[in-house]
N, C-alpha and C. Protein backbone atom coordinates (compact mmCIF):
# COMPACT_ATOMS: atom_id res chain seq x y z
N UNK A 1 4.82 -13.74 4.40
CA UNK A 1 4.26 -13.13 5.58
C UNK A 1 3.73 -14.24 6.48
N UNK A 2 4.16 -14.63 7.87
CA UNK A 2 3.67 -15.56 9.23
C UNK A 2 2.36 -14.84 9.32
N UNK A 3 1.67 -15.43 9.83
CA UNK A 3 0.16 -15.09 10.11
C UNK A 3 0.40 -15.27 11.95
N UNK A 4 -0.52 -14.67 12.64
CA UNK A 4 -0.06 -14.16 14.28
C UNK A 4 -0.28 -16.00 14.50
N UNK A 5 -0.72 -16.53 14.46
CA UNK A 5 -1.03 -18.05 14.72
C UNK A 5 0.52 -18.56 14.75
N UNK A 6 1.03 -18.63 13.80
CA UNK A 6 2.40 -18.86 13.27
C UNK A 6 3.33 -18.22 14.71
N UNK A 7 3.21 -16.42 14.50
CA UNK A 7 3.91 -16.19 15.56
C UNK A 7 3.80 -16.47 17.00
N UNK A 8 2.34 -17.34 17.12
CA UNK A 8 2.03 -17.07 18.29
C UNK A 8 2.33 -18.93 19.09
N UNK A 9 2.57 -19.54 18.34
CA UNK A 9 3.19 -20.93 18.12
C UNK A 9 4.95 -21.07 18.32
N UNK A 10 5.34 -19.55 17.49
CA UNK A 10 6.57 -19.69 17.21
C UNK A 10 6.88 -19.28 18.97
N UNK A 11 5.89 -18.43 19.89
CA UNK A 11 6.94 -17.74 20.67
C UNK A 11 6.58 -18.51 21.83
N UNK A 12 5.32 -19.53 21.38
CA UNK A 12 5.44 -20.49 22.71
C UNK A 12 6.15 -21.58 22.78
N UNK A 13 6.87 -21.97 21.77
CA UNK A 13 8.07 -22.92 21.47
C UNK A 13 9.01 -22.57 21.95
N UNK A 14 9.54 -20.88 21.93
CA UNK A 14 10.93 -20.38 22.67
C UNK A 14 10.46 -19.81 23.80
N UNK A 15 9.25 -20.36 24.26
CA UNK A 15 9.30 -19.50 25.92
C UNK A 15 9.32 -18.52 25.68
N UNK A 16 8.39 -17.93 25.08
CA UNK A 16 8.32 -16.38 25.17
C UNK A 16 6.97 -16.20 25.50
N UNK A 17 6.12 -17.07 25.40
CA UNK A 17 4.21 -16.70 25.23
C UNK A 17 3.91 -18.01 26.45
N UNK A 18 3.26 -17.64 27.21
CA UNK A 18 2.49 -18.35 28.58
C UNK A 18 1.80 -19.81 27.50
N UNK A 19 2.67 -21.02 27.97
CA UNK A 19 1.97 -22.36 27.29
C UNK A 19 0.57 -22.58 27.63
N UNK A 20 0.38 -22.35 29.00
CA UNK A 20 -0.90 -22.60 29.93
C UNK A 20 -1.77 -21.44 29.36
N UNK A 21 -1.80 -19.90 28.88
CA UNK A 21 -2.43 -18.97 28.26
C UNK A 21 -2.49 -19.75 26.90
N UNK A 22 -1.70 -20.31 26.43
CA UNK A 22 -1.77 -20.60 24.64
C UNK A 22 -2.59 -21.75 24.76
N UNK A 23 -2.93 -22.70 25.62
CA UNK A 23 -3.85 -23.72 25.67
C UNK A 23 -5.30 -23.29 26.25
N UNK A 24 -5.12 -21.89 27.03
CA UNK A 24 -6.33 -21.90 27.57
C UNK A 24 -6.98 -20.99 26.51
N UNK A 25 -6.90 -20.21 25.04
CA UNK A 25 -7.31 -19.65 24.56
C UNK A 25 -7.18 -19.99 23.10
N UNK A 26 -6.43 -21.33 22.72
CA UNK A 26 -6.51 -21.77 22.03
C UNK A 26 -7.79 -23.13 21.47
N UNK A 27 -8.46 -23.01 21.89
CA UNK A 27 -9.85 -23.42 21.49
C UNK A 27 -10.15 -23.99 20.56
N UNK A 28 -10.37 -22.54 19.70
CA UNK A 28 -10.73 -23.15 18.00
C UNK A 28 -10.26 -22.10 17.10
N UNK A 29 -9.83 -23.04 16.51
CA UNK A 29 -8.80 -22.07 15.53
C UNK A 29 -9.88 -21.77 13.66
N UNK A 30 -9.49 -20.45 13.58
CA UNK A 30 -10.36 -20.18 12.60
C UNK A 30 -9.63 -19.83 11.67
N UNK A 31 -9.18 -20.13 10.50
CA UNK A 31 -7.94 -20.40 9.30
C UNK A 31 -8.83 -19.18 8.20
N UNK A 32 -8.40 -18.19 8.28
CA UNK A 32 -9.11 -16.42 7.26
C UNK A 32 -8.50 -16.57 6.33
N UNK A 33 -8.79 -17.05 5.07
CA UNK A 33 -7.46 -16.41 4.09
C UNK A 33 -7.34 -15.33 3.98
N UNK A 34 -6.39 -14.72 3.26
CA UNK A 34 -6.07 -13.03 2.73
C UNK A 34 -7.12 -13.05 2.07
N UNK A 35 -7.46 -11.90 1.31
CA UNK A 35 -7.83 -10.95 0.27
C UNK A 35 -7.84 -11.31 -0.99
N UNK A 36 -6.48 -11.91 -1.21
CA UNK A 36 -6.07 -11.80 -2.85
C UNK A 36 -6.09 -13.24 -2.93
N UNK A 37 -6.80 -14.25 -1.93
CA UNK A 37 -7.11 -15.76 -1.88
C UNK A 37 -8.72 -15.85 -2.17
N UNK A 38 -9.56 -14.83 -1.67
CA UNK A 38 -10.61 -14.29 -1.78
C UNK A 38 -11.16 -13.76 -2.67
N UNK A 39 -10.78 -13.63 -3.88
CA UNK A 39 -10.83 -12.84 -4.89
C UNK A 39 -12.57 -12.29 -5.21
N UNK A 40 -13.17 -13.73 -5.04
CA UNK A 40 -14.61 -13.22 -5.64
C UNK A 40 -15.56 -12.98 -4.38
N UNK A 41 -14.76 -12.61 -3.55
CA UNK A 41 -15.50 -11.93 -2.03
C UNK A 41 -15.14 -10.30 -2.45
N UNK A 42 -14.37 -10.03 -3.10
CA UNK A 42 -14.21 -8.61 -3.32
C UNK A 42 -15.26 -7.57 -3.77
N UNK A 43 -15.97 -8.02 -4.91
CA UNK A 43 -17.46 -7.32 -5.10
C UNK A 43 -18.22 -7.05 -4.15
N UNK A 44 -18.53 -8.23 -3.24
CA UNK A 44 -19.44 -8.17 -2.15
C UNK A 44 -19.52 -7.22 -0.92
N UNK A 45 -17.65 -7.33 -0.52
CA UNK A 45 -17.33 -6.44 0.53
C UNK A 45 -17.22 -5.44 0.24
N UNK A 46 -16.79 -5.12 -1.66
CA UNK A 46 -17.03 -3.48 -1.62
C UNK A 46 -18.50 -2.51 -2.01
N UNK A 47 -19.23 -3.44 -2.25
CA UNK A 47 -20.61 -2.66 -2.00
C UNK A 47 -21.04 -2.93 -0.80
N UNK A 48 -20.87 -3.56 0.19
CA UNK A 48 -21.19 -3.11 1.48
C UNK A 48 -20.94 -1.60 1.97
N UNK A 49 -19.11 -1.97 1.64
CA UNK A 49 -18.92 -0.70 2.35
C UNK A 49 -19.28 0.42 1.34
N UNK A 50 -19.51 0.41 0.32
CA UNK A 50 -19.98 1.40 -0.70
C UNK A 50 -21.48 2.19 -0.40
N UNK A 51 -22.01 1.15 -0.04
CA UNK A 51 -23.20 1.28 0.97
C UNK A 51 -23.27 2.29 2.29
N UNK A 52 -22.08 1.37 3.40
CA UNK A 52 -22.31 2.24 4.47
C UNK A 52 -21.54 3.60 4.40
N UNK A 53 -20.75 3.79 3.57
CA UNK A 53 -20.27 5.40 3.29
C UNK A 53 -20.64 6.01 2.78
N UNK A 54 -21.20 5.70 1.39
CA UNK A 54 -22.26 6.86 1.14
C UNK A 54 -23.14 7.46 1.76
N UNK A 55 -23.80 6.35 3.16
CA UNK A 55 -24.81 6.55 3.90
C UNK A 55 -24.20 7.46 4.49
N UNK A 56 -23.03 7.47 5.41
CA UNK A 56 -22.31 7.77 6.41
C UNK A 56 -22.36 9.18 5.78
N UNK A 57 -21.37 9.35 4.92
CA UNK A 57 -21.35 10.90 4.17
C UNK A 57 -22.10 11.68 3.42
N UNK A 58 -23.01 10.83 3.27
CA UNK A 58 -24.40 11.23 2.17
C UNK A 58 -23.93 11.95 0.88
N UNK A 59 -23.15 10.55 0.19
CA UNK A 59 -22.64 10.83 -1.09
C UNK A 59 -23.34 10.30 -2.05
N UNK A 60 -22.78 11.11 -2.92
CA UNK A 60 -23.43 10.00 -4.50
C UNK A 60 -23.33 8.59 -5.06
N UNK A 61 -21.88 7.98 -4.34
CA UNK A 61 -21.94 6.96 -4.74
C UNK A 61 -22.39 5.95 -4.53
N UNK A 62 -23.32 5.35 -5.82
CA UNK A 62 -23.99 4.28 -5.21
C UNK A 62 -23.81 2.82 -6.25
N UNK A 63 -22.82 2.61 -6.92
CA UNK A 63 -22.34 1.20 -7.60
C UNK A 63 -21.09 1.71 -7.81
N UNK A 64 -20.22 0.98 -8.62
CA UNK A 64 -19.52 0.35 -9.50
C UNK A 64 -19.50 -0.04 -10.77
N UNK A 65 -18.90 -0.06 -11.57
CA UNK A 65 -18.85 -0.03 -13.25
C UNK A 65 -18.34 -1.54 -12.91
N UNK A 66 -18.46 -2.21 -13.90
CA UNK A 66 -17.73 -3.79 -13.99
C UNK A 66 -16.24 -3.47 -14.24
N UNK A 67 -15.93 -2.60 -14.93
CA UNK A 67 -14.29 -2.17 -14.83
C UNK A 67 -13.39 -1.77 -13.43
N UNK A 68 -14.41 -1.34 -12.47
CA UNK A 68 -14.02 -0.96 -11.08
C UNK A 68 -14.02 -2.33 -10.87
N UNK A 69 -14.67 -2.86 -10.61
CA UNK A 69 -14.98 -4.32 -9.91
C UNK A 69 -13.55 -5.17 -10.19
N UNK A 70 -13.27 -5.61 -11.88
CA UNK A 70 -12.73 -6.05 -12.08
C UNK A 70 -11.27 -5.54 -11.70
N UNK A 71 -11.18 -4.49 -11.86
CA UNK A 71 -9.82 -3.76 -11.04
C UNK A 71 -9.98 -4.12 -9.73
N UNK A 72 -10.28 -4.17 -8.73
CA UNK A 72 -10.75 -4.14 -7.63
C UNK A 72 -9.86 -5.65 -6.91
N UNK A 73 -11.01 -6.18 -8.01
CA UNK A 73 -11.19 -8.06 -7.87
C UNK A 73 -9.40 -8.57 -8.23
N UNK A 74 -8.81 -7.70 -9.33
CA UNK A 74 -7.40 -8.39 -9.99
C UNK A 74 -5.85 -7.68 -8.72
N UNK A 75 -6.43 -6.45 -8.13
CA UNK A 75 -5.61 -6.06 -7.48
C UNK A 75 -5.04 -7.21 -6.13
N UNK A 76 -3.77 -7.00 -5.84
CA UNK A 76 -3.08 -8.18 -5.03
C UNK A 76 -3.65 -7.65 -3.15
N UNK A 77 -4.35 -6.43 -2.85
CA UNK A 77 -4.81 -6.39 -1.64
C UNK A 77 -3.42 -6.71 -0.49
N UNK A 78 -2.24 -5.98 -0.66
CA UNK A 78 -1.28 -6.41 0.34
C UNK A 78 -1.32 -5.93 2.06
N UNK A 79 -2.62 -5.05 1.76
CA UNK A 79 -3.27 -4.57 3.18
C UNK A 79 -4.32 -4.88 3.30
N UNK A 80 -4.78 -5.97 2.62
CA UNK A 80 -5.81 -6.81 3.23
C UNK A 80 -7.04 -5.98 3.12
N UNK A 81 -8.05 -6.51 4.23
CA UNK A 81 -9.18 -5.83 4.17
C UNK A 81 -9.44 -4.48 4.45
N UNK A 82 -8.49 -4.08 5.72
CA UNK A 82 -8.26 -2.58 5.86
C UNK A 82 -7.77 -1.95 4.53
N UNK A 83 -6.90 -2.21 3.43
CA UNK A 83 -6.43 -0.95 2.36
C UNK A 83 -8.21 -1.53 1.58
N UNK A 84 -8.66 -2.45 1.45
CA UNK A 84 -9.85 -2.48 1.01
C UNK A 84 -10.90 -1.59 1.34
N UNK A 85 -10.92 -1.61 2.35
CA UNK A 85 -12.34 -0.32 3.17
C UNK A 85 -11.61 0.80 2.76
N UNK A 86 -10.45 1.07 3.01
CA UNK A 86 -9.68 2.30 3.03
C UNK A 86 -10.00 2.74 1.69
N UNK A 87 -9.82 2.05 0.68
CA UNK A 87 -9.99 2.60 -1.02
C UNK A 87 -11.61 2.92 -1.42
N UNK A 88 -12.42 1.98 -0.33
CA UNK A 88 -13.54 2.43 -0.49
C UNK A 88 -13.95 3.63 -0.13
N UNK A 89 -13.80 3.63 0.97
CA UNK A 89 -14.03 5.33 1.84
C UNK A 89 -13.34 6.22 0.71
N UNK A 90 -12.14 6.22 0.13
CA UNK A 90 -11.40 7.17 -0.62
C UNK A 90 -12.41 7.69 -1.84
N UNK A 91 -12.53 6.62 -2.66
CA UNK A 91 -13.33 6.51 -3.73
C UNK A 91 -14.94 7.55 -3.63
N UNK A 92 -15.60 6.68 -1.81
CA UNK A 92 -16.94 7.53 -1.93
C UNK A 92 -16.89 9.07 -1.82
N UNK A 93 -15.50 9.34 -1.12
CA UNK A 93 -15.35 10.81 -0.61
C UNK A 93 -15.23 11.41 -1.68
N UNK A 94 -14.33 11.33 -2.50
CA UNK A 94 -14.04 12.04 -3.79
C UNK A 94 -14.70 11.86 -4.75
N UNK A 95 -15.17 11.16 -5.27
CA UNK A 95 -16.35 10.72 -6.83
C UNK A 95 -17.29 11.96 -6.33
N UNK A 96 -17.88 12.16 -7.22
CA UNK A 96 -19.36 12.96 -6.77
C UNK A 96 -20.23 12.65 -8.18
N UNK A 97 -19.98 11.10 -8.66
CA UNK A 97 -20.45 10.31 -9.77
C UNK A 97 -21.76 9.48 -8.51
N UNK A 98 -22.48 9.33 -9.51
CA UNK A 98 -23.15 7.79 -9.12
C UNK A 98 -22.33 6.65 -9.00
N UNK A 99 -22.07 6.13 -10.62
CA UNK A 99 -21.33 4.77 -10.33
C UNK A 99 -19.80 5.47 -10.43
N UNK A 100 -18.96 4.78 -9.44
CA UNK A 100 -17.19 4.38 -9.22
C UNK A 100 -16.74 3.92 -10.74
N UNK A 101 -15.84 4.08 -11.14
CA UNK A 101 -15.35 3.47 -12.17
C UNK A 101 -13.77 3.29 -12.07
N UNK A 102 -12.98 2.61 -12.84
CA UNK A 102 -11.68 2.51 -12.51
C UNK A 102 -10.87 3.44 -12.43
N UNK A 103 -10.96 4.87 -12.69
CA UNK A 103 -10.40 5.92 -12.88
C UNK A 103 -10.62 6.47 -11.46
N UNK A 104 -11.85 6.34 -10.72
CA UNK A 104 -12.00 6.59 -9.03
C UNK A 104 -10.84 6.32 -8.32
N UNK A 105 -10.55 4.95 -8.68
CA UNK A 105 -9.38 3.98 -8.02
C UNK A 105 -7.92 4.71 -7.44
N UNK A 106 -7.43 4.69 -6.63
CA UNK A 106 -6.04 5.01 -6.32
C UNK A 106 -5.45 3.70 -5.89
N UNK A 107 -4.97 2.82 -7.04
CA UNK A 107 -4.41 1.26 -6.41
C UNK A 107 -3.26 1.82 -7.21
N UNK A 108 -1.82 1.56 -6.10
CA UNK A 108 -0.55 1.38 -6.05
C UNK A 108 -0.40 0.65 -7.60
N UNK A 109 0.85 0.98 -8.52
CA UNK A 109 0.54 0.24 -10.05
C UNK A 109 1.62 -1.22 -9.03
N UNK A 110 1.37 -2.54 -9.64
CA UNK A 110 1.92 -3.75 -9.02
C UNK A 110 1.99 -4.32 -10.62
N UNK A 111 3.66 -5.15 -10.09
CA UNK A 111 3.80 -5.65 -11.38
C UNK A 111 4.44 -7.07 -10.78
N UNK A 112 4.34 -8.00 -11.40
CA UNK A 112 5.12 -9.63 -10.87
C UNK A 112 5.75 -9.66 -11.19
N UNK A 113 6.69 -8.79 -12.52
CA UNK A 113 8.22 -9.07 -12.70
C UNK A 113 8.89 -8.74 -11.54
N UNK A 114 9.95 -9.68 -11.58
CA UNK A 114 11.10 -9.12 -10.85
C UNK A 114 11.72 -8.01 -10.83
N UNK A 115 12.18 -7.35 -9.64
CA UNK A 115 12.76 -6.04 -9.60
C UNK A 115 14.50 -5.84 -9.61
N UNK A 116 14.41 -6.86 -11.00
CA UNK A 116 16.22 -6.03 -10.35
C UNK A 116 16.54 -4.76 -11.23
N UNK A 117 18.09 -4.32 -10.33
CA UNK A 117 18.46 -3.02 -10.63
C UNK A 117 18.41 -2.82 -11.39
N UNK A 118 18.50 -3.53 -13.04
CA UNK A 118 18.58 -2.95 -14.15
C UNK A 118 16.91 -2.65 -14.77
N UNK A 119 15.93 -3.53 -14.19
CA UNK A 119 14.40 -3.17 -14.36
C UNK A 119 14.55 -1.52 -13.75
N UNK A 120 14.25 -1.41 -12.50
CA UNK A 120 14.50 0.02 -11.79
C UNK A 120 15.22 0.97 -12.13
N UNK A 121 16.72 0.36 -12.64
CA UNK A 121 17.37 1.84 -13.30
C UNK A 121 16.65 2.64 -14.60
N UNK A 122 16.17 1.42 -15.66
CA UNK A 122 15.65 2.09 -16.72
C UNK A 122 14.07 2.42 -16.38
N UNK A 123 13.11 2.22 -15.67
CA UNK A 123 11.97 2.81 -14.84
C UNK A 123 12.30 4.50 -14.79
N UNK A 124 13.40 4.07 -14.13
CA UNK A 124 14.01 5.56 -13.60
C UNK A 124 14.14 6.37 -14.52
N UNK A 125 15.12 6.19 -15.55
CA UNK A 125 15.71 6.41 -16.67
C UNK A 125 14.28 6.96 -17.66
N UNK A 126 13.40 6.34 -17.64
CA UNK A 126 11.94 6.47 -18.74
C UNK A 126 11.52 7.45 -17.71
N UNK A 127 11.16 7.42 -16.57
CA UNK A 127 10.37 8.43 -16.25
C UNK A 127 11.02 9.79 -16.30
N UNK A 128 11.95 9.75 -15.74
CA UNK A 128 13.41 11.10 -15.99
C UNK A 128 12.42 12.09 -17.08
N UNK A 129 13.07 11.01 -18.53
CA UNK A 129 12.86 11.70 -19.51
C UNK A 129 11.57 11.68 -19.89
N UNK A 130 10.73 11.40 -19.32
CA UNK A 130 9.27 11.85 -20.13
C UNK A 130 9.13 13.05 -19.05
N UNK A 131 9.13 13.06 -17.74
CA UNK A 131 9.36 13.93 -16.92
C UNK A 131 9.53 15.15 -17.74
N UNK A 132 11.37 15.42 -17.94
CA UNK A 132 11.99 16.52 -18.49
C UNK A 132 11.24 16.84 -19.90
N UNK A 133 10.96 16.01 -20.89
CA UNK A 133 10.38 16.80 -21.83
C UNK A 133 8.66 17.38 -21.79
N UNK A 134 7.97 16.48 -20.74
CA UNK A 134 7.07 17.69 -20.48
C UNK A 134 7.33 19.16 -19.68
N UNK A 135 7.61 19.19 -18.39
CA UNK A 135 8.29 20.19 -17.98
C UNK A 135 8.73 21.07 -18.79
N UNK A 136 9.40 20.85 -20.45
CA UNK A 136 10.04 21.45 -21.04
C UNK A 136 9.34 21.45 -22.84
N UNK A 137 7.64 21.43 -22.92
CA UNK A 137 7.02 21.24 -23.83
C UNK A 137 7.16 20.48 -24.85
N UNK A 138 8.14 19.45 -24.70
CA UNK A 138 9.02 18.59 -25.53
C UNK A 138 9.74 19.19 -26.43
N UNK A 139 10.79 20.06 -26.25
CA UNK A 139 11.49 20.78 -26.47
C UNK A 139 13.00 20.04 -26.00
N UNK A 140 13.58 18.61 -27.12
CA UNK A 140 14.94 17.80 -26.73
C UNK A 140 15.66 18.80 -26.47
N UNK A 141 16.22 20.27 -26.76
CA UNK A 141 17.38 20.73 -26.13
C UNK A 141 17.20 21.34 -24.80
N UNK A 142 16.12 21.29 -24.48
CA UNK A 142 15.66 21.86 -22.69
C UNK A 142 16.06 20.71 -22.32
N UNK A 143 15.53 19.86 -22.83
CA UNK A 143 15.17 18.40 -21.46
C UNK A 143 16.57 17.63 -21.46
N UNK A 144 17.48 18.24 -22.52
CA UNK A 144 18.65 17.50 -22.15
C UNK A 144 19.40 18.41 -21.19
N UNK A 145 19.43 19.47 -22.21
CA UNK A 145 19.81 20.39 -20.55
C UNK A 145 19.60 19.99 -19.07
N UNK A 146 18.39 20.16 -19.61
CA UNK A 146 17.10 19.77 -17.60
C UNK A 146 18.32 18.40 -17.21
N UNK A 147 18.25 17.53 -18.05
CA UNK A 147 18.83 15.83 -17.52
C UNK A 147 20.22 15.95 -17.51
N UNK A 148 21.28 17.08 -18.28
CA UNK A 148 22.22 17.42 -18.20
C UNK A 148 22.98 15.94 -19.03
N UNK A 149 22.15 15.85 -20.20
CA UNK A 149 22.94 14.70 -20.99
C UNK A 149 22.75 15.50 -22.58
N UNK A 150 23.64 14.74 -23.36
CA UNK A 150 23.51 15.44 -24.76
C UNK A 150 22.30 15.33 -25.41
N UNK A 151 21.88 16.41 -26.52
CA UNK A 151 20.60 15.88 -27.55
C UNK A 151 20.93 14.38 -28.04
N UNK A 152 22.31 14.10 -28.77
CA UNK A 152 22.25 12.36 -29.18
C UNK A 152 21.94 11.63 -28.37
N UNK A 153 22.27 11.58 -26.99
CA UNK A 153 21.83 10.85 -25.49
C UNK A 153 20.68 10.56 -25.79
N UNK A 154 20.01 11.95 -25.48
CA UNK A 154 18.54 11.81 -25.80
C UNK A 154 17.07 11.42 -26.42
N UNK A 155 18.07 11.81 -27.51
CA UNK A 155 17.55 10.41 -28.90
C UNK A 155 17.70 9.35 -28.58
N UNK A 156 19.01 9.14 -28.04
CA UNK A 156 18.80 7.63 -28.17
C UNK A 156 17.77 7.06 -27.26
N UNK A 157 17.63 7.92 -25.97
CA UNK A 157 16.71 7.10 -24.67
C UNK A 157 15.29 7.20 -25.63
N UNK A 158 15.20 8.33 -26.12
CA UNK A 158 13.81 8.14 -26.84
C UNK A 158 13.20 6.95 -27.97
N UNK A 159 14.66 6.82 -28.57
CA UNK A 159 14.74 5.45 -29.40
C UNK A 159 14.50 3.97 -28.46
N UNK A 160 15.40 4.38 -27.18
CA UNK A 160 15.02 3.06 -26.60
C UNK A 160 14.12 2.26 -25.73
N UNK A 161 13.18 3.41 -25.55
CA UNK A 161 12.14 3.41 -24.73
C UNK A 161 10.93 3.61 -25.66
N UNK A 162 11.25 3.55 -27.05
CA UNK A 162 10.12 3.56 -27.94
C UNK A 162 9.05 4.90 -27.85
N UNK A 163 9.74 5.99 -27.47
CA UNK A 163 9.01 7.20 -27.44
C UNK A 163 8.85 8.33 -29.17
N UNK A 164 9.68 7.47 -29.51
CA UNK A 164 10.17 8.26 -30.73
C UNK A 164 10.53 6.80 -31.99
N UNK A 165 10.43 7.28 -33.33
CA UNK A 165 10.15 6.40 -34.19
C UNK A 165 11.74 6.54 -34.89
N UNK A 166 12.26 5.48 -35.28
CA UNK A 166 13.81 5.39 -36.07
C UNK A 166 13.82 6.74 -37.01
N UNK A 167 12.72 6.78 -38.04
CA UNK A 167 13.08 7.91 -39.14
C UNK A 167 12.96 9.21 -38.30
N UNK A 168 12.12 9.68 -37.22
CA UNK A 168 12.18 10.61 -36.26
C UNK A 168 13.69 10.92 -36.01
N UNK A 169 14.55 9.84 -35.67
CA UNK A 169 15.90 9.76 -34.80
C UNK A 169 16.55 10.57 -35.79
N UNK A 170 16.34 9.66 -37.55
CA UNK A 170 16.98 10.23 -38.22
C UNK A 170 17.25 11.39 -39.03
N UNK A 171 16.20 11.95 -39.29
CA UNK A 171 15.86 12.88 -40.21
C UNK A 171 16.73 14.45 -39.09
């Protein structure tokens, strides 16, 4: 991700941004890191705003569990300080707890493996079938139905996704 500095450099190089505007407002430059560079600013900014929304809405919440925090603190923040306030406000509206805890949280699940198709197909593939056999009380001849693959199919995804135990498969 270019930061507007970046773009704003890039478009006075191609004549796109007033040179004489980019010198006359270029002054002093103030270098923000992100969020997820910030890490142990995260506590701080979210009891602020934990603060001014409860005030605002005259809610209950008034801390954080160290498990919130630490969730909070480990999450990658790819919307910056806005999805930050944003999760706060979310959190004070809905809790009707004192302290937030990680279960308050609505953070996107983020993973650093790589995403290729064959990660995503079987994602797909696992959720499918845990999907279909609740929907279907775990009842394998519904949920193969439901997935429109055979009961052996089925076993096997259950075998391979570790939902089900070998002597299970077999018996």
């Amino acid at each position: 991700m270019t930061s507007n500095t970046t773009d704003i450099d890039r478009a006075t190089a191609e004549n796109n941004f007033s040179e004489d505007l980019y010198h006359n407002i270029n002054v002093l430059r103030v270098n923000v890191p992100s969020l997820r560079e910030r890490s142990t600013d995260i506590p701080l900014i979210a009891r602020y705003y934990l603060q001014q929304f409860s005030k605002e809405y005259n809610a209950q919440a008034r801390g954080f569990t160290d498990e919130a925090l630490d969730k909070l603190s480990q999450y990658r923040w790819p919307g910056n300080i806005r999805e930050l306030i944003n999760q706060i406000k979310r959190m004070v509206l809905m809790s009707d707890d004192v302290m937030l805890t990680g279960n308050d949280l609505d953070l996107p699940e983020y993973c650093d493996e790589k995403l290729s198709l064959k990660v995503i197909r079987e994602r797909s593939e696992k959720d499918a079938l845990v999907a279909a056999l609740d929907s279907n009380q775990g009842q394998i001849t519904l949920a193969a139905k439901e997935l429109e693959i055979s009961r052996a199919t089925i076993y096997r995804l259950l075998n391979k996704y570790h939902l089900i135990s070998d002597e299970e498969v077999n018996s």
